[in-house]
Protein backbone atom coordinates (compact mmCIF):
# COMPACT_ATOMS: atom_id res chain seq x y z
CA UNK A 1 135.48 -72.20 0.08
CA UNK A 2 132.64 -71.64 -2.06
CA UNK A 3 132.35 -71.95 -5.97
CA UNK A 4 130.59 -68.31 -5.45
CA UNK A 5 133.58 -67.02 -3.65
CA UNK A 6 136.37 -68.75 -5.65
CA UNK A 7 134.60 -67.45 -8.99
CA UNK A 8 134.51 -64.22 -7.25
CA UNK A 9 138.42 -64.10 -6.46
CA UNK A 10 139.43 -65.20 -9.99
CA UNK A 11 137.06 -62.33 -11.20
CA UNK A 12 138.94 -59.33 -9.10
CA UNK A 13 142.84 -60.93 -9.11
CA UNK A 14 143.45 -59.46 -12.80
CA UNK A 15 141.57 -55.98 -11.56
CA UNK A 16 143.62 -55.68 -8.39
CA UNK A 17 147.14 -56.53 -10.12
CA UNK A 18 146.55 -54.29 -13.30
CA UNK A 19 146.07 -51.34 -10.40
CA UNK A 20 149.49 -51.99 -9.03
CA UNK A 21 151.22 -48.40 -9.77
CA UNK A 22 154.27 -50.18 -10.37
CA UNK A 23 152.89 -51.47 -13.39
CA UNK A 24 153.21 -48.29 -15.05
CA UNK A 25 156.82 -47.93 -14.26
CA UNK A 26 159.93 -49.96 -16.04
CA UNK A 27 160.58 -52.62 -14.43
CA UNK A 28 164.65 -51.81 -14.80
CA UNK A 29 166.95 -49.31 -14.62
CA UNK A 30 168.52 -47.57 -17.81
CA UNK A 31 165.16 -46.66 -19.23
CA UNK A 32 164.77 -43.69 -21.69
CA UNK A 33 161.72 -41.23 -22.23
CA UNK A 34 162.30 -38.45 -24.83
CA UNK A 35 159.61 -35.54 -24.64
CA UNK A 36 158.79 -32.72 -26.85
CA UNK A 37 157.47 -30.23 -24.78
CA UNK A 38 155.55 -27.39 -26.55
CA UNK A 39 154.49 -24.40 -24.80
CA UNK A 40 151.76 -21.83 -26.53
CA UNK A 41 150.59 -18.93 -25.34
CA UNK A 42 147.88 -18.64 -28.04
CA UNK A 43 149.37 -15.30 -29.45
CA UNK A 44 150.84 -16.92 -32.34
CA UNK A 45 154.30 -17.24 -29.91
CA UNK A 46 155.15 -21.60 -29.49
CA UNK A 47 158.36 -22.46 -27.84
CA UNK A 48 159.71 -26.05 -28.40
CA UNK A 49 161.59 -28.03 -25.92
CA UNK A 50 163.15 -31.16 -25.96
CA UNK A 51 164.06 -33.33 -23.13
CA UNK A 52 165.36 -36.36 -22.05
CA UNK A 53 164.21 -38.68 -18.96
CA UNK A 54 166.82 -41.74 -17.67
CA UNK A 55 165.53 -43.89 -15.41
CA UNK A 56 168.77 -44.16 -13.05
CA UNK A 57 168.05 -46.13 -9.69
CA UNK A 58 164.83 -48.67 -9.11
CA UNK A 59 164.85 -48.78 -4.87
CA UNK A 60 162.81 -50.56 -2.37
CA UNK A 61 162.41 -47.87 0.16
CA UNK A 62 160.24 -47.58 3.41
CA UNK A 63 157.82 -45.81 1.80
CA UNK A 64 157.46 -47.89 -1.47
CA UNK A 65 159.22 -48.51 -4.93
CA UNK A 66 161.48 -45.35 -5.46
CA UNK A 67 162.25 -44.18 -9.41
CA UNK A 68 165.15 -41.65 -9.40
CA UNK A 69 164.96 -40.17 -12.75
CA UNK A 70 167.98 -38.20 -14.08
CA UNK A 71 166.34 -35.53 -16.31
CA UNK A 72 168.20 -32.82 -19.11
CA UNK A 73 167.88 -30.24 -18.77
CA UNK A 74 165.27 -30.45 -15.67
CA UNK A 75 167.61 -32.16 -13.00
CA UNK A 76 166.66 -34.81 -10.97
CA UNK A 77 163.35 -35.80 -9.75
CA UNK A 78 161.64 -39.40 -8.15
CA UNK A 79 158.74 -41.12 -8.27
CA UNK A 80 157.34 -43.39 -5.33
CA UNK A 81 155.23 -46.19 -6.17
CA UNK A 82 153.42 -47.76 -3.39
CA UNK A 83 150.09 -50.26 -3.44
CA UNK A 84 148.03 -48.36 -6.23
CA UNK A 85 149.75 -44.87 -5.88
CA UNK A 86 152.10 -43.41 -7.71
CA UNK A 87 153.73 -40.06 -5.39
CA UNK A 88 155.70 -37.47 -6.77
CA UNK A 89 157.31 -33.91 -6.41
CA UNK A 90 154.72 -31.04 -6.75
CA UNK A 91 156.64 -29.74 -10.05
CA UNK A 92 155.55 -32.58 -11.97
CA UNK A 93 152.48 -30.81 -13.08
CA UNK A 94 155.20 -28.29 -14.47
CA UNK A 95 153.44 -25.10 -13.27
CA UNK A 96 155.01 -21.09 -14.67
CA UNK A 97 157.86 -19.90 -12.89
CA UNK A 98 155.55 -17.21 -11.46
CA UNK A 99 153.02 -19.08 -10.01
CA UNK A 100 155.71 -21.42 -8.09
CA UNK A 101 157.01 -18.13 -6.29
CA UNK A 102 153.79 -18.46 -4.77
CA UNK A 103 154.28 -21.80 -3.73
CA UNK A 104 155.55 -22.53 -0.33
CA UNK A 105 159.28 -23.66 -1.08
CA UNK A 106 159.27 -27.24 0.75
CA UNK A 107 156.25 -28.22 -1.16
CA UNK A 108 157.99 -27.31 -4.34
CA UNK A 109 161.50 -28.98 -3.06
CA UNK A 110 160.76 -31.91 -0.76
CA UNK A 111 156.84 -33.20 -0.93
CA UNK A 112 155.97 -36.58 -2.69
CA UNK A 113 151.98 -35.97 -2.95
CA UNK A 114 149.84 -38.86 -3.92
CA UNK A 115 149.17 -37.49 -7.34
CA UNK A 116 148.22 -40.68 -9.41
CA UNK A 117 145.54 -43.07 -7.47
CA UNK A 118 145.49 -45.98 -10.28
CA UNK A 119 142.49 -48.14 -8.12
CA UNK A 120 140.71 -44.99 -7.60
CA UNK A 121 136.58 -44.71 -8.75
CA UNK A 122 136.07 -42.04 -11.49
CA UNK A 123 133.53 -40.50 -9.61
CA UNK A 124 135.83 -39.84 -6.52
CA UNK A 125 137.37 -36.74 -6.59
CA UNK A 126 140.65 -37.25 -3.91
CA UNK A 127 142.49 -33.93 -1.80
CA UNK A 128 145.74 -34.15 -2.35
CA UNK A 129 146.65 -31.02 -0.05
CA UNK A 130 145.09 -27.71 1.10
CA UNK A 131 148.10 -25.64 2.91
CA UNK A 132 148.20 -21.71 3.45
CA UNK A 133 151.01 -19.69 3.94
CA UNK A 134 152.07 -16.14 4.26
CA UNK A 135 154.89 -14.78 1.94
CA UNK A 136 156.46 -11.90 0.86
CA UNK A 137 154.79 -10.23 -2.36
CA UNK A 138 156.43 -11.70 -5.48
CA UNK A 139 156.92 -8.92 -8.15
CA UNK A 140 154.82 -10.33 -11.03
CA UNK A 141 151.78 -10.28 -8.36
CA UNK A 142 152.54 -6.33 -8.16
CA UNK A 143 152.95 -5.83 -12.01
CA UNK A 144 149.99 -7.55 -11.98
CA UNK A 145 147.80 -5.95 -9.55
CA UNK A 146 147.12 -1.96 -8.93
CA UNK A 147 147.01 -1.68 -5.21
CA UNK A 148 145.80 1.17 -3.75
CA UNK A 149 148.23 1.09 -1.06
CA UNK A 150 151.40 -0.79 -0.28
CA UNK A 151 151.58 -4.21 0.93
CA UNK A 152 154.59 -6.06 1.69
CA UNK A 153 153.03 -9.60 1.93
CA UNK A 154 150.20 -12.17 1.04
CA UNK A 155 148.52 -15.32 2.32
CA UNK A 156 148.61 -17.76 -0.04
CA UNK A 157 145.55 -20.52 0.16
CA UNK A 158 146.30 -23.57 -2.06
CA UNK A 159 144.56 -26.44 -2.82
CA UNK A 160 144.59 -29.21 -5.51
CA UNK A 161 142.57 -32.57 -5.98
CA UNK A 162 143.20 -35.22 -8.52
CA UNK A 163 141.20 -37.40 -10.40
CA UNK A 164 141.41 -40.37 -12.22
CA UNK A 165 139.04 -39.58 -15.04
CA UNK A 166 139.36 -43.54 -17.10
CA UNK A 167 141.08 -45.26 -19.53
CA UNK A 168 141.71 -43.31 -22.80
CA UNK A 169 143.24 -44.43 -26.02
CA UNK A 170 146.10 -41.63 -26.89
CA UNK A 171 147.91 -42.16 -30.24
CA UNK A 172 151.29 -40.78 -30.36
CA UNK A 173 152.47 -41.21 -34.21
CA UNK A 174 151.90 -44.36 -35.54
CA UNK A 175 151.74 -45.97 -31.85
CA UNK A 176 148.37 -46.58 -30.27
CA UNK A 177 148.49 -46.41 -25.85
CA UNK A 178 146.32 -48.16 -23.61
CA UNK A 179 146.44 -45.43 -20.99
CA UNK A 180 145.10 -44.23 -17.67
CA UNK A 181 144.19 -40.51 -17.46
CA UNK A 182 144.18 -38.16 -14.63
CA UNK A 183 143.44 -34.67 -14.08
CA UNK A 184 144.90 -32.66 -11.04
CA UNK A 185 143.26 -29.76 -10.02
CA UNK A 186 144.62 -27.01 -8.39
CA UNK A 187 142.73 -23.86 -6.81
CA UNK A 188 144.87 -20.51 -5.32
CA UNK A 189 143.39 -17.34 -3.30
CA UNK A 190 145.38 -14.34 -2.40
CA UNK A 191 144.45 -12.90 0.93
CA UNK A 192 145.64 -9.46 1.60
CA UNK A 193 145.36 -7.55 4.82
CA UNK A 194 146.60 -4.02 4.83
CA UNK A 195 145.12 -2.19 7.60
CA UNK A 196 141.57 -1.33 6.81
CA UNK A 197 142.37 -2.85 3.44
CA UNK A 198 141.26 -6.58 3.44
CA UNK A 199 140.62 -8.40 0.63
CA UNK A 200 140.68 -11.47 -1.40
CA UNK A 201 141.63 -12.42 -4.92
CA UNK A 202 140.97 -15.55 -6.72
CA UNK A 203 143.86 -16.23 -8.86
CA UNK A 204 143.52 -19.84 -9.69
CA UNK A 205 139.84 -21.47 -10.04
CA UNK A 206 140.12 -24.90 -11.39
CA UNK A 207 143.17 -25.04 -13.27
CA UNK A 208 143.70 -28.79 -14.60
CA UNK A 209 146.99 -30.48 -15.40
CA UNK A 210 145.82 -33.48 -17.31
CA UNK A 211 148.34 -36.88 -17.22
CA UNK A 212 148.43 -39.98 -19.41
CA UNK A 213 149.99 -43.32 -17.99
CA UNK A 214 150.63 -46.46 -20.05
CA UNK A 215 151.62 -49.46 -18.21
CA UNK A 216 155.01 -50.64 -18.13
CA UNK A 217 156.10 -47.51 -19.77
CA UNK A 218 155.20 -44.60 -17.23
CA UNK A 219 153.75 -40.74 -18.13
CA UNK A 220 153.46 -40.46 -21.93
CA UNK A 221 151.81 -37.50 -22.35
CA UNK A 222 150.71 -34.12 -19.91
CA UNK A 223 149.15 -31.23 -21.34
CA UNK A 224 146.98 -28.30 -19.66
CA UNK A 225 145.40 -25.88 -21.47
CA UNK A 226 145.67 -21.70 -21.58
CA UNK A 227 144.75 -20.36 -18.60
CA UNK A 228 143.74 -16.64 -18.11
CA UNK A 229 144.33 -15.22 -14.79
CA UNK A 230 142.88 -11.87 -15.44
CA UNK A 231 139.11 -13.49 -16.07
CA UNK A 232 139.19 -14.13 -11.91
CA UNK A 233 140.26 -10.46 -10.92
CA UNK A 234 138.12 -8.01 -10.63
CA UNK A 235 138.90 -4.83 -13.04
CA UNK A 236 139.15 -2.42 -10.41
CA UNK A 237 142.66 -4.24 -9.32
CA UNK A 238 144.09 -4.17 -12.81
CA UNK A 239 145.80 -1.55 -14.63
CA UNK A 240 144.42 -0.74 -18.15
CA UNK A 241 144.77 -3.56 -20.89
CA UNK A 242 146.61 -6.11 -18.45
CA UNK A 243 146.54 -9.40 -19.92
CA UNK A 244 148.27 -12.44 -18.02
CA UNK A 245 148.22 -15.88 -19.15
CA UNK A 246 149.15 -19.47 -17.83
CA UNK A 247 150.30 -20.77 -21.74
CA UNK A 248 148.95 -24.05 -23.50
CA UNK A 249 151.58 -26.73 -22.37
CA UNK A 250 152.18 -30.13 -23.62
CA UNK A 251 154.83 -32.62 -23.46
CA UNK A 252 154.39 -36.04 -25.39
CA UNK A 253 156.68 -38.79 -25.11
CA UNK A 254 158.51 -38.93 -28.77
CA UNK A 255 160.42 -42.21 -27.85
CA UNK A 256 160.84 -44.69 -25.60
CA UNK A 257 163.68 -47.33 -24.61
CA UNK A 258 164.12 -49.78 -22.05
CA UNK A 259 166.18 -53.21 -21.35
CA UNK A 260 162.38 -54.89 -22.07
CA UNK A 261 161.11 -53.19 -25.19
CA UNK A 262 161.27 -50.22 -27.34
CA UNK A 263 158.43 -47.98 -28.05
CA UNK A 264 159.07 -45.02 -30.95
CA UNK A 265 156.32 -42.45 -31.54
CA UNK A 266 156.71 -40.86 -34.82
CA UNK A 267 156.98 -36.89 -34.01
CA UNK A 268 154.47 -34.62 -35.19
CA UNK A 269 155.28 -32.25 -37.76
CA UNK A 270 156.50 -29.52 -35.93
CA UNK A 271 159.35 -31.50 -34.02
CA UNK A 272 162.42 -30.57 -35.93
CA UNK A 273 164.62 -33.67 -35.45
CA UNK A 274 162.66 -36.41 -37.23
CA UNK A 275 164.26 -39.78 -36.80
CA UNK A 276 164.45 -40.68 -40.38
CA UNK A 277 168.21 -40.07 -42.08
CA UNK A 278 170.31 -41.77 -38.54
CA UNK A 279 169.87 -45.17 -37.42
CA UNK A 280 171.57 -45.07 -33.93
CA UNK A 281 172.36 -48.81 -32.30
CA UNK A 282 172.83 -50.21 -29.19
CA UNK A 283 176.68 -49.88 -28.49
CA UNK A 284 178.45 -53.50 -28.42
CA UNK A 285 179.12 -55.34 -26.07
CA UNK A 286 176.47 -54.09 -23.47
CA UNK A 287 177.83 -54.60 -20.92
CA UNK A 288 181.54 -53.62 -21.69
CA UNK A 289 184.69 -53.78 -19.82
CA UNK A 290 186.57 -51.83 -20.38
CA UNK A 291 185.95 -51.07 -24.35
CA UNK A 292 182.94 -50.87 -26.71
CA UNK A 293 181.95 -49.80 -30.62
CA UNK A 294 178.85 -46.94 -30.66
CA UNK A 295 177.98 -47.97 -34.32
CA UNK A 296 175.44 -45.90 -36.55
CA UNK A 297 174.16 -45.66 -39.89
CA UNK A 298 173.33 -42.62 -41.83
CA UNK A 299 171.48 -42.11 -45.10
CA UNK A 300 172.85 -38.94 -46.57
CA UNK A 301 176.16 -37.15 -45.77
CA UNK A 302 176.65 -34.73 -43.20
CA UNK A 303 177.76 -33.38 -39.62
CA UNK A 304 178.27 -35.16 -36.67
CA UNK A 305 179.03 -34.78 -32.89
CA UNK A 306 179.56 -37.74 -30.32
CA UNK A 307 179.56 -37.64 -26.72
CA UNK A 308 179.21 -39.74 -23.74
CA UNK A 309 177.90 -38.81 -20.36
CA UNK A 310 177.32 -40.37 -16.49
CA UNK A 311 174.07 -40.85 -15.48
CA UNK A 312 174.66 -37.38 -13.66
CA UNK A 313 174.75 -35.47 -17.33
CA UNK A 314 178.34 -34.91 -16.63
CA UNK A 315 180.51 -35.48 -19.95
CA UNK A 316 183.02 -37.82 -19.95
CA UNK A 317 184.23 -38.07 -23.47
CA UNK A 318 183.95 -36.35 -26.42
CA UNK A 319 184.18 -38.76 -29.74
CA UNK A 320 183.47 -36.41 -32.42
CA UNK A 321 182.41 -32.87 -32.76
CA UNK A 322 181.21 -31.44 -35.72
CA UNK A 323 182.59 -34.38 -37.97
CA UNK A 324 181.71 -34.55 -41.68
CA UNK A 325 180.95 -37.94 -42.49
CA UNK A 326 179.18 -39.62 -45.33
CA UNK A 327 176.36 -41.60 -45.97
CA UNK A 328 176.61 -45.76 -44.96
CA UNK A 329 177.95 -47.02 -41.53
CA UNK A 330 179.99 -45.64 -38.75
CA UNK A 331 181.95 -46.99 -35.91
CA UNK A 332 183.60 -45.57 -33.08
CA UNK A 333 185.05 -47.16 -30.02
CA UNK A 334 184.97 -45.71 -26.32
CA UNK A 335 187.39 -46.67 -23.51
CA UNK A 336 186.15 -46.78 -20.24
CA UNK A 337 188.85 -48.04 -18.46
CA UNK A 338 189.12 -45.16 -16.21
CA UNK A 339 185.71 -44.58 -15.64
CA UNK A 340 183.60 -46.34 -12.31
CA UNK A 341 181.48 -49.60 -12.98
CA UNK A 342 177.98 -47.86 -13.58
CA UNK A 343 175.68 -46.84 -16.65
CA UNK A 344 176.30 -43.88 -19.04
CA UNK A 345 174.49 -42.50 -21.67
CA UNK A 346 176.23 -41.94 -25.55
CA UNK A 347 174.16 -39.27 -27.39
CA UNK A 348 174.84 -39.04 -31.20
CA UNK A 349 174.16 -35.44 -32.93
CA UNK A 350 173.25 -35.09 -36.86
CA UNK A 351 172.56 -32.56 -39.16
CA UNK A 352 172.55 -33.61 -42.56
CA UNK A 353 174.25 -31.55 -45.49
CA UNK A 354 171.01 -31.27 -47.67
CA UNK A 355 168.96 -29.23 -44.81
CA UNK A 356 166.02 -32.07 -45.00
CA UNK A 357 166.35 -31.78 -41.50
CA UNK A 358 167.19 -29.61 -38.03
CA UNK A 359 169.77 -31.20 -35.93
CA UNK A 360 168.54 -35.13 -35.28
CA UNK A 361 169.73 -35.97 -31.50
CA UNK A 362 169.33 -39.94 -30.96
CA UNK A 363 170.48 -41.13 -26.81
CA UNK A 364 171.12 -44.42 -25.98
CA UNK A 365 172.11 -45.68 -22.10
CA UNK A 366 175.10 -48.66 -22.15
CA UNK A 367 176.48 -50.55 -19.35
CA UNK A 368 180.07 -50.48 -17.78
CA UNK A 369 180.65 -53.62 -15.34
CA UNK A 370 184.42 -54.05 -14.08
């Protein structure tokens, strides 16, 4: 072998393994991902949504590395990692209620589409799929349209692309990501055919879901902006002063915890259960058989409820509800011995007396081995 070639080979070995897609996945089950998910329809009207991710099962499958994440109050959902691709569900890119009645339902249930293409060029824009299908007339589409006569059901042409657009510094707090951004693109046409009616309406014309990935950790942030349908229809279809709107989303990661490391982004100010005032820690021992001690330490008096779950969300024991304790550190013990060998998740509730603070929820994953 040449010097030219070996040089060569040392030069694209680091490039090639930093693509991996499982590289920006845990490595280990029991992982947690908290999001605040904020939702904004520009009208002065945000909703706020929390949620939790658990990473429950890391599987070598046929088709790759399969994540099965366990997510509240979202269910269950995977991600496949295979070569430089990361596949997942459709719903990912967490489209409106609405528009998903559009959506044939086997894309929404069963697809894994290769969304995230971590070796891609950023000049390459990829398909990802372009289906059509004909479907009965969901009843926001005829709130939303006048038609002249009546039409029972629509063709439904969809098509989205994805990009990877570079790597992007995204702070979250007072922590600083190396991250890999994408944007997926989707496009959606309504065909109607009524007789000697026939016509087409462009509901969807470039409307991007942009994704953050940060290696070893997974998605950290996904936001799209507000999205006026109206602007593609023409006025002649619309009743007077119809306004409909895809809202601003955006879900950032607030925390995350694995068996490796632990990552905490400091919430922004509208998040209402700042960290600060509970110190939750891991349970010990981790494992346990068949008992352990959830410990915790709290800097001002006040309420609090304790309950552990399976990795299903199903609860399995209440420790405390609505239990006034004071400031300094608590301890309470759980007894698994009649629960299966598995992982569970404790989550600890707070709302301190003052009022400095909304209800604080802190969730940590321990281990049961028999």
């Amino acid at each position: 072998m040449t010097l030219l070639a070996t040089v060569f080979i040392l030069l694209i070995l680091p490039f090639s393994a930093a693509s991996q897609a499982t590289n920006y996945l845990p490595e280990t089950e029991g992982a947690i991902w908290e999001y605040q998910i904020s939702v904004d329809n520009g009208q002065d009207e945000q909703v706020n949504i929390k949620r939790a991710d658990t990473l429950s099962e890391v599987r070598q499958v046929d088709s790759g590395q399969r994540y099965t994440i366990q997510s509240r109050p979202a269910g269950n959902y995977e991600w496949i990692a295979r070569d430089q691709t990361i596949y997942a569900p459709f719903y990912v890119l967490a489209l409106p209620d609405e528009l998903e009645e559009l959506i044939p339902a086997e894309l929404i249930e069963e697809s894994q589409l290769p969304l995230f293409r971590f070796d891609a060029s950023t000049s390459v824009v990829s398909e990802v799929l372009s289906v059509s299908e004909k479907i009965e007339v969901p009843d926001f589409i005829n709130e939303l349209i006048d038609f002249p006569v009546d039409i029972d059901s629509v063709e439904v042409d969809l098509e989205m692309t994805s990009q990877r657009t570079g790597r992007e510094e995204i702070e979250l707090g007072d922590v600083t990501f190396d991250t890999q951004a994408f944007d997926n693109t989707l496009s959606m046409s309504l065909k109607f055919d009524a007789g000697l009616l026939d016509f087409t309406v462009p509901l969807l014309d470039d409307y991007i879901v942009t994704s953050h990935w940060a290696e070893q950790t997974g998605l950290i942030l996904q936001k799209a902006d507000e999205y006026d349908i109206t602007s593609n229809i023409s006025s002649e279809l619309l009743p007077s002063g119809t306004n409909a709107t895809i809202p601003a989303y955006r879900a950032e990661m607030t925390s995350f915890e694995s068996s490796d490391h632990s990552t905490f982004a400091e919430p922004d100010p509208i998040r209402p259960d700042s960290p600060s005032g509970i110190t939750v820690h891991q349970n010990y021992p981790n494992p346990f058989n068949p008992i352990t001690t959830i410990s915790f330490q709290l800097d001002e008096p006040g309420t609090v409820s304790i309950s552990v779950y399976d990795i299903q969300g199903r609860e399995m024991k209440e420790l405390a509800r609505n239990e006034q304790l004071s400031s300094g550190t608590h301890y309470f013990d759980v007894d698994g011995s009649d629960w299966p060998s598995g992982n569970y998740m404790y989550r600890v509730q707070y709302r301190p007396d003052s009022g400095s603070s909304g209800t604080i929820t802190r969730t940590r994953v321990m281990s049961l081995i028999k």
